[in-house]
Protein backbone atom coordinates (compact mmCIF):
# COMPACT_ATOMS: atom_id res chain seq x y z
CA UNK A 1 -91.61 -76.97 107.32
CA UNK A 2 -91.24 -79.36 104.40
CA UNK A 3 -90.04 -77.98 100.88
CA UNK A 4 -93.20 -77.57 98.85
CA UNK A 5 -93.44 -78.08 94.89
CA UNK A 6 -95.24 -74.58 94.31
CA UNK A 7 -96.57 -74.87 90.54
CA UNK A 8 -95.95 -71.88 88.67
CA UNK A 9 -97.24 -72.48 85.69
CA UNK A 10 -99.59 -69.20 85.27
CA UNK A 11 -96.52 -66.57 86.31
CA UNK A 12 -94.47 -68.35 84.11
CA UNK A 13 -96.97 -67.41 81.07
CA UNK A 14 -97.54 -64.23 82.22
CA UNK A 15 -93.74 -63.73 82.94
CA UNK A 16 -92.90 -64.79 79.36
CA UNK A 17 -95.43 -62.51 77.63
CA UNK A 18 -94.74 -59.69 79.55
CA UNK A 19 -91.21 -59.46 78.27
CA UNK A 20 -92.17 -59.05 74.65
CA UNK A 21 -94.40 -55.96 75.79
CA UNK A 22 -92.37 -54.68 78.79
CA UNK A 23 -88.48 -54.57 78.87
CA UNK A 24 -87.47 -57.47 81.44
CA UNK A 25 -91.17 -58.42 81.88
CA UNK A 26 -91.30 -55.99 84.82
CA UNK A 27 -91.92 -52.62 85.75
CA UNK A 28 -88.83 -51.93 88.01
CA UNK A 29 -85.74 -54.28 87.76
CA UNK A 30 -85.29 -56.16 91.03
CA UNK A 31 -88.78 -57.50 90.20
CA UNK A 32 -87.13 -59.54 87.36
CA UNK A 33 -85.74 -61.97 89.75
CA UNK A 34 -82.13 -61.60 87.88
CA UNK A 35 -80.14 -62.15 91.20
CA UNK A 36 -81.72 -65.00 92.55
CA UNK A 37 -82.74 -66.95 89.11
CA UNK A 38 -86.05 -68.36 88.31
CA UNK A 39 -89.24 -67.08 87.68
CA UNK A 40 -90.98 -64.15 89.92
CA UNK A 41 -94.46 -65.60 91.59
CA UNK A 42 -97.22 -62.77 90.10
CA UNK A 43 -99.11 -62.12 92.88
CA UNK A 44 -102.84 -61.09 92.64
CA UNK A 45 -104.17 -60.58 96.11
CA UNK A 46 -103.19 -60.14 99.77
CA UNK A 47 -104.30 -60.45 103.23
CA UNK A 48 -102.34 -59.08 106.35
CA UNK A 49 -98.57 -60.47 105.86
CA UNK A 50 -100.29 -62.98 103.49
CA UNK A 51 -99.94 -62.67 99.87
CA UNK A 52 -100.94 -65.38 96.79
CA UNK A 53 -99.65 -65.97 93.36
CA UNK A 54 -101.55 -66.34 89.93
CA UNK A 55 -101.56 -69.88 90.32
CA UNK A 56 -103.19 -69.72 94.04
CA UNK A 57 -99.91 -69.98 96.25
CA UNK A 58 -99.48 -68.81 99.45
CA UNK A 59 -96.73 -66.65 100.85
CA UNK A 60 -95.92 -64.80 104.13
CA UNK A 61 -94.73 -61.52 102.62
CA UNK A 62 -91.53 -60.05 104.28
CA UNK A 63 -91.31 -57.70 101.00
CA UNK A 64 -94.35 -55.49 102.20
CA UNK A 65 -94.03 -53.66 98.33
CA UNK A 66 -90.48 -52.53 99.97
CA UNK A 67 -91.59 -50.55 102.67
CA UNK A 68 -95.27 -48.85 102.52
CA UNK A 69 -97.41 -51.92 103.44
CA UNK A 70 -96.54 -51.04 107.35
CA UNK A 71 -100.18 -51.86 107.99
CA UNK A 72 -99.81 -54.90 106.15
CA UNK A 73 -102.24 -55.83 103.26
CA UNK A 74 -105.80 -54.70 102.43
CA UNK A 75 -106.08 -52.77 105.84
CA UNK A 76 -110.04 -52.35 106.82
CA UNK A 77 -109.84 -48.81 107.79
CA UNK A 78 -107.20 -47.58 105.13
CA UNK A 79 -109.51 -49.47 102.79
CA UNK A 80 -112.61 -47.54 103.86
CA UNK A 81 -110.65 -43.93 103.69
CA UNK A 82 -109.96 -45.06 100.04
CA UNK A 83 -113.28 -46.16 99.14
CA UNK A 84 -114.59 -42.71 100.67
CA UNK A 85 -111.82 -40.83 98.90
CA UNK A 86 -112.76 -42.38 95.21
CA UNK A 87 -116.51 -41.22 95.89
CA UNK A 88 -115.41 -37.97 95.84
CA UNK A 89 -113.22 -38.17 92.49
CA UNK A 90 -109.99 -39.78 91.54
CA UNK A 91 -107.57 -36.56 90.85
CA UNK A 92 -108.97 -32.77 90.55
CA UNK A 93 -105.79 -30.70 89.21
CA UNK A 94 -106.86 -28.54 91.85
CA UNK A 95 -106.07 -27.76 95.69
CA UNK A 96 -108.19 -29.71 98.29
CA UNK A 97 -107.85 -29.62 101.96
CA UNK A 98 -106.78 -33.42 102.52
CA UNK A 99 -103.37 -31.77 101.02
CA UNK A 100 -103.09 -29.60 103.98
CA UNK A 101 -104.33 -32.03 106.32
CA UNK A 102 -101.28 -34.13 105.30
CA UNK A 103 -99.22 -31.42 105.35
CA UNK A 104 -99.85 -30.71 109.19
CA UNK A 105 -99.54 -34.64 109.73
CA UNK A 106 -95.70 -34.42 108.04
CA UNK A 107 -94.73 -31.16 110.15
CA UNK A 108 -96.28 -32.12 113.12
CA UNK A 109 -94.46 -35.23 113.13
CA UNK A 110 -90.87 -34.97 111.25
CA UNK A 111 -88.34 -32.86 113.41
CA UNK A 112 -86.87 -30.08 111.12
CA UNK A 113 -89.65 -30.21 108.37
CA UNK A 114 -91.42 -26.10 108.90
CA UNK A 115 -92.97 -26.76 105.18
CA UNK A 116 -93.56 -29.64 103.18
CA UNK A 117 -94.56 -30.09 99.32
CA UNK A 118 -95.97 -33.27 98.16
CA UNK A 119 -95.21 -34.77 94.94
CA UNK A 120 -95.47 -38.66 93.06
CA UNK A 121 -92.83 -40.60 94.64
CA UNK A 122 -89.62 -41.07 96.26
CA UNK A 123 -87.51 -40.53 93.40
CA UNK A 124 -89.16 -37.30 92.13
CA UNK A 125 -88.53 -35.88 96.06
CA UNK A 126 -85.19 -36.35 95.79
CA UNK A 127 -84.78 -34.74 92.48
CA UNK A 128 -86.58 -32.40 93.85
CA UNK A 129 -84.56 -31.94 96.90
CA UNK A 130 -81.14 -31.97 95.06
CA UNK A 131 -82.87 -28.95 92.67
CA UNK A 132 -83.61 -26.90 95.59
CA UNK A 133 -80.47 -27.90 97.69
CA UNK A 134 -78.71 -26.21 94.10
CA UNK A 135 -80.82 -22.93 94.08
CA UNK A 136 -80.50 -22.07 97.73
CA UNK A 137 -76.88 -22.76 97.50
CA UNK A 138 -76.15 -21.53 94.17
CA UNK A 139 -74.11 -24.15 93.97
CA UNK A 140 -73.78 -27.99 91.26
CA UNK A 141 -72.09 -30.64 93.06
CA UNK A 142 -74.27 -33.28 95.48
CA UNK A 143 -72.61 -35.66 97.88
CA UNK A 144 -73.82 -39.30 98.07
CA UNK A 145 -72.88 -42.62 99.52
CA UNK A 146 -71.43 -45.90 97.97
CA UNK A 147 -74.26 -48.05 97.83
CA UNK A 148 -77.24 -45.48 98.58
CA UNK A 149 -79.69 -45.40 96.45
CA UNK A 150 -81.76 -42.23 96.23
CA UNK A 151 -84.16 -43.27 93.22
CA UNK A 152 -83.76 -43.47 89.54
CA UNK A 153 -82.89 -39.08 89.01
CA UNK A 154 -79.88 -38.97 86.92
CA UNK A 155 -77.69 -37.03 89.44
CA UNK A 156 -78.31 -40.53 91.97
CA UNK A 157 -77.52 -43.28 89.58
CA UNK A 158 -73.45 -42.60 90.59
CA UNK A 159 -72.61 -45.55 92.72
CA UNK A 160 -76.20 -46.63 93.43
CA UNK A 161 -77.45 -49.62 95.48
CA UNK A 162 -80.57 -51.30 95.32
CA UNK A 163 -81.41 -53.15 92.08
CA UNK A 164 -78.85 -50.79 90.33
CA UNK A 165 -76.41 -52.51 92.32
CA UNK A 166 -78.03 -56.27 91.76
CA UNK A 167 -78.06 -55.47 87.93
CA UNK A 168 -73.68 -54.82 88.59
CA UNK A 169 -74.30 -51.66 86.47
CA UNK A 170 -74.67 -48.89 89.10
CA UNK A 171 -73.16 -46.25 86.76
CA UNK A 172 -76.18 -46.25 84.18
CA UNK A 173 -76.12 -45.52 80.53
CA UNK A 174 -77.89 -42.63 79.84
CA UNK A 175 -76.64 -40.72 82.83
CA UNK A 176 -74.11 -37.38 81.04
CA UNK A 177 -70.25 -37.09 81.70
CA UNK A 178 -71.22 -33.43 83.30
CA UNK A 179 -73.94 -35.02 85.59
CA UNK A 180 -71.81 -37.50 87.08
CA UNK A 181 -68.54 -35.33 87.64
CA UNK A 182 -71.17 -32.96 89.67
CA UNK A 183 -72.09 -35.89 91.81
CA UNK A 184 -69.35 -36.84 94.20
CA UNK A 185 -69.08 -40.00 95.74
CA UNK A 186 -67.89 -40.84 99.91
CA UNK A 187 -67.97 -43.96 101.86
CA UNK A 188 -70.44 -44.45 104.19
CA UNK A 189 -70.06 -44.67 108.07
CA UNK A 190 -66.56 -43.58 106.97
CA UNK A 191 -65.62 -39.42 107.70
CA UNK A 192 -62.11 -39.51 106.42
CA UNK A 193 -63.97 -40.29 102.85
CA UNK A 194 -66.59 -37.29 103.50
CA UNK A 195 -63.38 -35.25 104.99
CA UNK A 196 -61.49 -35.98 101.91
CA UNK A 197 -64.26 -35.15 99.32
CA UNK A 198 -64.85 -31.65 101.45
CA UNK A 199 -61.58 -30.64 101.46
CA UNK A 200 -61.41 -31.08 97.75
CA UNK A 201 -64.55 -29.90 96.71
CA UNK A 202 -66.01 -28.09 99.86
CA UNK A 203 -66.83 -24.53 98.06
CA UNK A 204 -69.22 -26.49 95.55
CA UNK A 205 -70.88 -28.77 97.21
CA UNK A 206 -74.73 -27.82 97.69
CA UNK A 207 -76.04 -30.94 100.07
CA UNK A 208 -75.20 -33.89 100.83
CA UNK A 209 -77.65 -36.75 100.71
CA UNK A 210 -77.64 -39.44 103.23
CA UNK A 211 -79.95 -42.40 104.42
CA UNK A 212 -79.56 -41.87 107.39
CA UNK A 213 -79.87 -45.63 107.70
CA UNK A 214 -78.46 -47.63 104.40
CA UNK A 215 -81.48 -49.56 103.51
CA UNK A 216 -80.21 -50.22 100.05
CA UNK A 217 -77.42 -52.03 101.23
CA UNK A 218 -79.51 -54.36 103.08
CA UNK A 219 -79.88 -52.25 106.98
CA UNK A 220 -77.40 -50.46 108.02
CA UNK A 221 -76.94 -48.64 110.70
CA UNK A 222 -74.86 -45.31 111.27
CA UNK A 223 -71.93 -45.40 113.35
CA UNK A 224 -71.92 -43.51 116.64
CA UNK A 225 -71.07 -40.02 115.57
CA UNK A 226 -71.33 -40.47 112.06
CA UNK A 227 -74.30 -38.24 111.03
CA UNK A 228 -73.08 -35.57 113.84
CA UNK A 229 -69.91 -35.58 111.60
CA UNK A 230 -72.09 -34.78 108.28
CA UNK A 231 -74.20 -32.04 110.11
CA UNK A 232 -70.54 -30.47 111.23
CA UNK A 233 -69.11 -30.59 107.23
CA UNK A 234 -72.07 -29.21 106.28
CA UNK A 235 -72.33 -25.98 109.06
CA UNK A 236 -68.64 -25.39 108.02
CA UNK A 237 -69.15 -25.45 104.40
CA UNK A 238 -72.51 -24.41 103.71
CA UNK A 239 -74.19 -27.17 101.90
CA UNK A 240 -77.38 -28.27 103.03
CA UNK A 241 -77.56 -31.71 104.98
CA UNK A 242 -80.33 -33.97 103.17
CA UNK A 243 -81.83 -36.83 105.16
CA UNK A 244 -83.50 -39.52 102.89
CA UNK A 245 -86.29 -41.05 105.13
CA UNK A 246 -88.69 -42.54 101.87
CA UNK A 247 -87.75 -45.88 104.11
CA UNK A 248 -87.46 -44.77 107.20
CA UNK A 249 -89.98 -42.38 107.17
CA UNK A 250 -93.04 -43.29 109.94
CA UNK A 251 -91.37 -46.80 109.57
CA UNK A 252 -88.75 -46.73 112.53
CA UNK A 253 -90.52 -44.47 114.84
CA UNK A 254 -93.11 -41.87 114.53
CA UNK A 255 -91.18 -39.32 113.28
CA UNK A 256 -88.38 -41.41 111.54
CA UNK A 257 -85.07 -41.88 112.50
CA UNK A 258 -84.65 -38.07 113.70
CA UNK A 259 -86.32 -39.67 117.10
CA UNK A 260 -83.26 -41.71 117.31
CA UNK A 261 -80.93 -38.63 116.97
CA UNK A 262 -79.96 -35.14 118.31
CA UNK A 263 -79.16 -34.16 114.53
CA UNK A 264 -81.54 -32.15 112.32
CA UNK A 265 -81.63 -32.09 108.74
CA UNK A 266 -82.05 -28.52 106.25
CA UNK A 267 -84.48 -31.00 104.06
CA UNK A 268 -85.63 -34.28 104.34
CA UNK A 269 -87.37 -36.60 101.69
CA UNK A 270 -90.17 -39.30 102.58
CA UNK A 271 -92.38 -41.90 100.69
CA UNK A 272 -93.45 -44.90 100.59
CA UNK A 273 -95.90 -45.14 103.91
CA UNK A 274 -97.43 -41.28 103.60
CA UNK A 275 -98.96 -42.98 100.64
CA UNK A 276 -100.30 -46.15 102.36
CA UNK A 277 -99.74 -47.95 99.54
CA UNK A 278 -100.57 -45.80 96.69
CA UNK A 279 -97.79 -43.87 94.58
CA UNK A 280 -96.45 -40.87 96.95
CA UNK A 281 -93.25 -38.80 97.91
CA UNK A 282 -92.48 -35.74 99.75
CA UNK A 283 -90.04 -33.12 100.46
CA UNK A 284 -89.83 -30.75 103.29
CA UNK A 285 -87.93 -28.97 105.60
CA UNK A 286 -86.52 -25.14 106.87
CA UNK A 287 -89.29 -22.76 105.75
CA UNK A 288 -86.86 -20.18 104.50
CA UNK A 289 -85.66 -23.13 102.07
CA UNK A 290 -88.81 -24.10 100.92
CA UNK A 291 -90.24 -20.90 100.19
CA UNK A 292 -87.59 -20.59 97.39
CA UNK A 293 -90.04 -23.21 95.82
CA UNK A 294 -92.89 -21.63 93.32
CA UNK A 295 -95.26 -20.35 93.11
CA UNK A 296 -93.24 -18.71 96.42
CA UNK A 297 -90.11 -18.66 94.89
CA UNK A 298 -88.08 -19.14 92.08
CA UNK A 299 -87.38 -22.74 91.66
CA UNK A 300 -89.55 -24.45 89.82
CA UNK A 301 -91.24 -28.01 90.54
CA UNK A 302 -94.45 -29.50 89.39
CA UNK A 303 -96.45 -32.61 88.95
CA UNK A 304 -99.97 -32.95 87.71
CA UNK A 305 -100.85 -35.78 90.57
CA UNK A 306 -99.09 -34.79 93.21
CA UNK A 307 -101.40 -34.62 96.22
CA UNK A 308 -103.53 -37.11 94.74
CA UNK A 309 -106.37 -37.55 97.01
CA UNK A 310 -106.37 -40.90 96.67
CA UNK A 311 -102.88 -41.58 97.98
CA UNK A 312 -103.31 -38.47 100.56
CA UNK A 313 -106.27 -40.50 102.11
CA UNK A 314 -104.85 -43.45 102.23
CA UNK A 315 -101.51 -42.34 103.60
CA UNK A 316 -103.70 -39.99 106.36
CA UNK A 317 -105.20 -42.95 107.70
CA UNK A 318 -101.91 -44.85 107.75
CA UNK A 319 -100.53 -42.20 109.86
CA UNK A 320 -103.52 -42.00 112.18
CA UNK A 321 -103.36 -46.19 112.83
CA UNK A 322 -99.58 -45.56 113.54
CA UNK A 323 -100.16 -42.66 116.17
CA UNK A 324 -101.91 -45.18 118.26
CA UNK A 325 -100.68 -46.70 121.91
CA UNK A 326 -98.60 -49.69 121.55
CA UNK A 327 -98.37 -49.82 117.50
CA UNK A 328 -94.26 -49.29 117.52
CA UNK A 329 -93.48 -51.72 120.35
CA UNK A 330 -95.64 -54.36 118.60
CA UNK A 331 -93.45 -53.65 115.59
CA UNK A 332 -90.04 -52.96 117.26
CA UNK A 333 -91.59 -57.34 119.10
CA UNK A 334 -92.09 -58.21 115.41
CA UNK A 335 -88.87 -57.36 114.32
CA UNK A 336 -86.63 -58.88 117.10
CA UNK A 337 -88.32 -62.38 117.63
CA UNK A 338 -87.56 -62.67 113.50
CA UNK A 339 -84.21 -61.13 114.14
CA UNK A 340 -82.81 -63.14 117.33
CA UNK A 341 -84.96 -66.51 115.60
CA UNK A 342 -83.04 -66.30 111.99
CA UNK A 343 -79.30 -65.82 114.05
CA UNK A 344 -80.22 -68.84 116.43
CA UNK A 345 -81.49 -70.73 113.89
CA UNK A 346 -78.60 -70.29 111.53
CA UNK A 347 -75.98 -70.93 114.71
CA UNK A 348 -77.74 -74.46 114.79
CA UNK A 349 -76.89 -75.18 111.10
CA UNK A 350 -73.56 -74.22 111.86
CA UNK A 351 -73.98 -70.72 109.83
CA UNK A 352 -72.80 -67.45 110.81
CA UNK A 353 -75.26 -65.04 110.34
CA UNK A 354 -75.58 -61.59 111.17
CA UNK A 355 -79.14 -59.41 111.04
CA UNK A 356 -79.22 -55.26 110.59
CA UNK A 357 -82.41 -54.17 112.13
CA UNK A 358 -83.91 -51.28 113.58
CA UNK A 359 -87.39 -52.01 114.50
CA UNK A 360 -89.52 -53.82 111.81
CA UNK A 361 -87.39 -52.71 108.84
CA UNK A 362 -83.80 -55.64 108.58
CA UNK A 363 -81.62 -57.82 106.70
CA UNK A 364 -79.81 -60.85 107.59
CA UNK A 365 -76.45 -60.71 106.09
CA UNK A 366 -74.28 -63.90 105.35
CA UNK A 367 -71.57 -62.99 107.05
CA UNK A 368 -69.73 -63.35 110.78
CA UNK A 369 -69.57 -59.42 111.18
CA UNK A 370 -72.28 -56.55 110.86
CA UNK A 371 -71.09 -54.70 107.58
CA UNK A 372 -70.71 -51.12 107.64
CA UNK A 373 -70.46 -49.85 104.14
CA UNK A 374 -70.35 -51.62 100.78
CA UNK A 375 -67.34 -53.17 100.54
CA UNK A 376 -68.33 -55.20 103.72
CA UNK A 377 -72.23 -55.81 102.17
CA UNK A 378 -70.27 -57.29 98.94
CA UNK A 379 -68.26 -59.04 100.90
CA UNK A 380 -70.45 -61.62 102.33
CA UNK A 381 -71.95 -64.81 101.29
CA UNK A 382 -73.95 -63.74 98.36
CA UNK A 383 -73.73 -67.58 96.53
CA UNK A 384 -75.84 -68.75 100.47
CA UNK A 385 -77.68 -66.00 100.49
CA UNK A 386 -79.60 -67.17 97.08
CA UNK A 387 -79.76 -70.83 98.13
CA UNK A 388 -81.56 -69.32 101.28
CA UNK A 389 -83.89 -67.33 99.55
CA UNK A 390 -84.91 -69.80 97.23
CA UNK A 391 -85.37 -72.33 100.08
CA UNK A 392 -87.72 -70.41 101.77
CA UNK A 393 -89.56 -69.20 98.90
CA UNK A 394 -90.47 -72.78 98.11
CA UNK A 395 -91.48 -72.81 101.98
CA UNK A 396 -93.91 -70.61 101.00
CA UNK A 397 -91.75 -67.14 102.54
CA UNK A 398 -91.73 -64.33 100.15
CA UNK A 399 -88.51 -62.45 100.80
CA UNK A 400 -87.06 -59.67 98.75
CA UNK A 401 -85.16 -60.87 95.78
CA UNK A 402 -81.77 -59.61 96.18
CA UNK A 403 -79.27 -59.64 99.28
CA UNK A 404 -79.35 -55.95 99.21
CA UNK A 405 -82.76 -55.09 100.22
CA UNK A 406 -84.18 -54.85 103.71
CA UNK A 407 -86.98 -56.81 105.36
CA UNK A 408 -90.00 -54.84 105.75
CA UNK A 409 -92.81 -56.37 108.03
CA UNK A 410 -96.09 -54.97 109.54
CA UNK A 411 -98.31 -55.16 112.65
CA UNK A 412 -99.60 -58.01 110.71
CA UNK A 413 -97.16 -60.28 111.49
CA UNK A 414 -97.82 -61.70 114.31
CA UNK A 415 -95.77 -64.41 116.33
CA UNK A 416 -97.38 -66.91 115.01
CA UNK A 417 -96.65 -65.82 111.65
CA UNK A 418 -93.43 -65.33 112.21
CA UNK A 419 -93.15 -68.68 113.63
CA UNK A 420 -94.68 -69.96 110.35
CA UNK A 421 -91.25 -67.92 108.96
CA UNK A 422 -88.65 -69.57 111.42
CA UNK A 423 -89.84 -72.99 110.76
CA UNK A 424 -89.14 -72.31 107.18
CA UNK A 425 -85.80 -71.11 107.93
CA UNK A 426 -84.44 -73.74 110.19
CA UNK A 427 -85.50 -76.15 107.14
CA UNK A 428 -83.65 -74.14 104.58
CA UNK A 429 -80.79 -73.85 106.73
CA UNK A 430 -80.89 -77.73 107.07
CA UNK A 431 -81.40 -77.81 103.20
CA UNK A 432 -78.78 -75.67 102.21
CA UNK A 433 -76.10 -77.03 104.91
């Protein structure tokens, strides 16, 4: 596929006047396209894995609006559940049964999760989460990950990934002294680190919070034995064991990646697809935990939208489409043929590349060994890794804009599609050789 000369002139306009109105021009940072350099296409519409700019280019999306877009764009049926869901009224302020209609979808699903409360997005679930993980526990300190990013709540912005970790400022401004000395910091994949920090601080730590997959370090996988180790720290201490599926979540398998494993989380937080697009997050887990959550308990948490109806519909249907015959194997199809085609196609250029994947959710890393953690993640090619993306996004491939975020495609992308993709690639790779 030949290099196209994509004009830009509209998102450049728009790009420029939205930063005297908006700090960075954007709404969340890794939008900004600071990592890769240039201007961010402004996209107005899209179709399937298809998406198009202000000034009428065409992209195949691998971005997927990180993660929810499983479906892929402007699905027919999630469409109609919306359209029937606005009829009725955008937001009451009030109960309504499509919030325990979602509820029974989450429990029925997710291993571990008894009870479930729904609230605005992934980082208000795990702010949530880390609230009630301190009031069941009666205990301050949290234990995170190197390169995990749990959203934007204070107690999570120690060590971040994601665009905290493209800006090179993962320790925010803003964040108190007494916040970040209660949030301790291991390595992941690595139990020495978590064995260290326990036998240090064991007594008052209240949960620790894991992806259970690092997919803001790009995809990575645990090591065999890794999360048993966690669950074992935690039975011997007493903190509560935290999964954080807001990517994984209905993305790797029907119920997440507890499918994949023997080991149950005390809570678990999710996002992204429950809202099929729309702004969503969740927390759930033991029942005896989140009763301790008013009005049933004593720890407080509120949120005028949460349980929008509008999100709850859409996210419904998602999960309906997904509990359908053969909807996972098309994905876990999807995801290799881009996988095993991006690795062969590099080897021809005479580039080592390596791809983290588990089922439709990746990232190819520039390096000649899977990384584990994120000394390995910054280790690798990060200088080819921008020539590559800007290649292919003037191919007409919309990747993520930063060498830390996964790959996220849908049941939309279909070999031919992701043919369209390769051919880009094995041009890049020529380009960039």
């Amino acid at each position: 596929m030949n290099q196209q000369h994509f004009v830009r002139t509209r998102s450049e306009e728009i790009f420029a006047a939205a930063k005297e109105l908006i700090p960075g021009g954007v709404n969340s940072p890794v939008r900004a396209y600071g990592s890769v350099g240039g201007v961010p296409p402004h996209l107005v519409r899209g179709k399937g894995p298809l998406v198009w700019d202000e000034d009428g280019n065409e992209y195949v999306d691998l971005v997927g609006s990180y993660g929810p877009l499983i479906l892929g764009h402007g699905n027919a049926e999630v469409r109609a559940a919306l359209h029937e869901a606005v009829d009725g009224g955008t937001t009451f302020g009030a109960p309504t049964r499509g919030e325990l209609d979602m509820a029974r979808d989450i429990c029925g699903r997710v291993h571990s999760v008894e009870m479930v409360r729904l609230v605005n997005s992934g980082t208000e679930a795990t702010m949530s989460a880390a609230r009630l993980a301190r009031a069941a526990t009666g205990r301050e300190k949290i234990l995170k990950f190197e390169g995990c990013y749990h959203g934007h709540g204070d107690s999570f912005l120690v060590a971040a990934g994601s665009g905290a970790l493209t800006l090179g400022a993962p320790d925010s401004p803003g964040v108190t002294r007494s916040t970040a000395e209660n949030s301790l910091v291991a390595v992941y994949n690595d139990l020495d680190s978590v064995k260290a920090v326990f036998d240090q601080h064991g007594p008052e730590i209240s949960a620790v919070f894991v992806e259970p997959v690092a997919g803001n370090m790009g995809t990575i996988p645990p090591d065999a034995g890794f999360l048993e180790g966690l669950r074992a720290h935690c039975d011997v201490s007493g903190a509560l064991l935290v999964f954080d599926e807001v990517m994984t979540g209905f993305r790797v398998a029907r119920g997440g990646f507890q499918d994949f494993t023997e080991v149950r989380c005390d809570l678990i937080t999710l996002g992204k697809i429950i809202g099929g697009g729309l702004p969503v997050g969740a927390y759930g887990g033991r029942r005896d935990l989140m009763q301790q959550v008013a009005p049933a308990g004593p720890m407080y948490q509120a949120g005028t939208l949460s349980g929008n109806p509008l999100a709850v519909a859409a996210g419904r249907k998602t999960l309906e489409i997904l509990g359908r015959d053969g909807i996972y194997e098309a994905l876990e199809a999807a995801g290799s043929q881009l996988a095993t085609g991006l690795m062969e196609i590099a080897a021809r250029h005479g580039r080592v590349l390596t791809v983290g994947r588990i089922g439709s959710m990746m990232c190819p890393y520039f390096s000649p060994v899977m990384p584990r953690n994120l000394t390995d993640v910054t280790a690798t090619d990060r200088e080819g890794w921008v020539r590559f993306f800007n290649e292919m996004l003037s191919r007409g491939v919309l990747m993520p804009p930063s060498p830390y975020e996964a790959f996220f495609l849908s049941v939309e992308h279909d070999r031919g599609v992701l043919d369209r993709v390769l051919d880009a690639a094995d041009a890049s790779f020529a380009a960039i050789a």
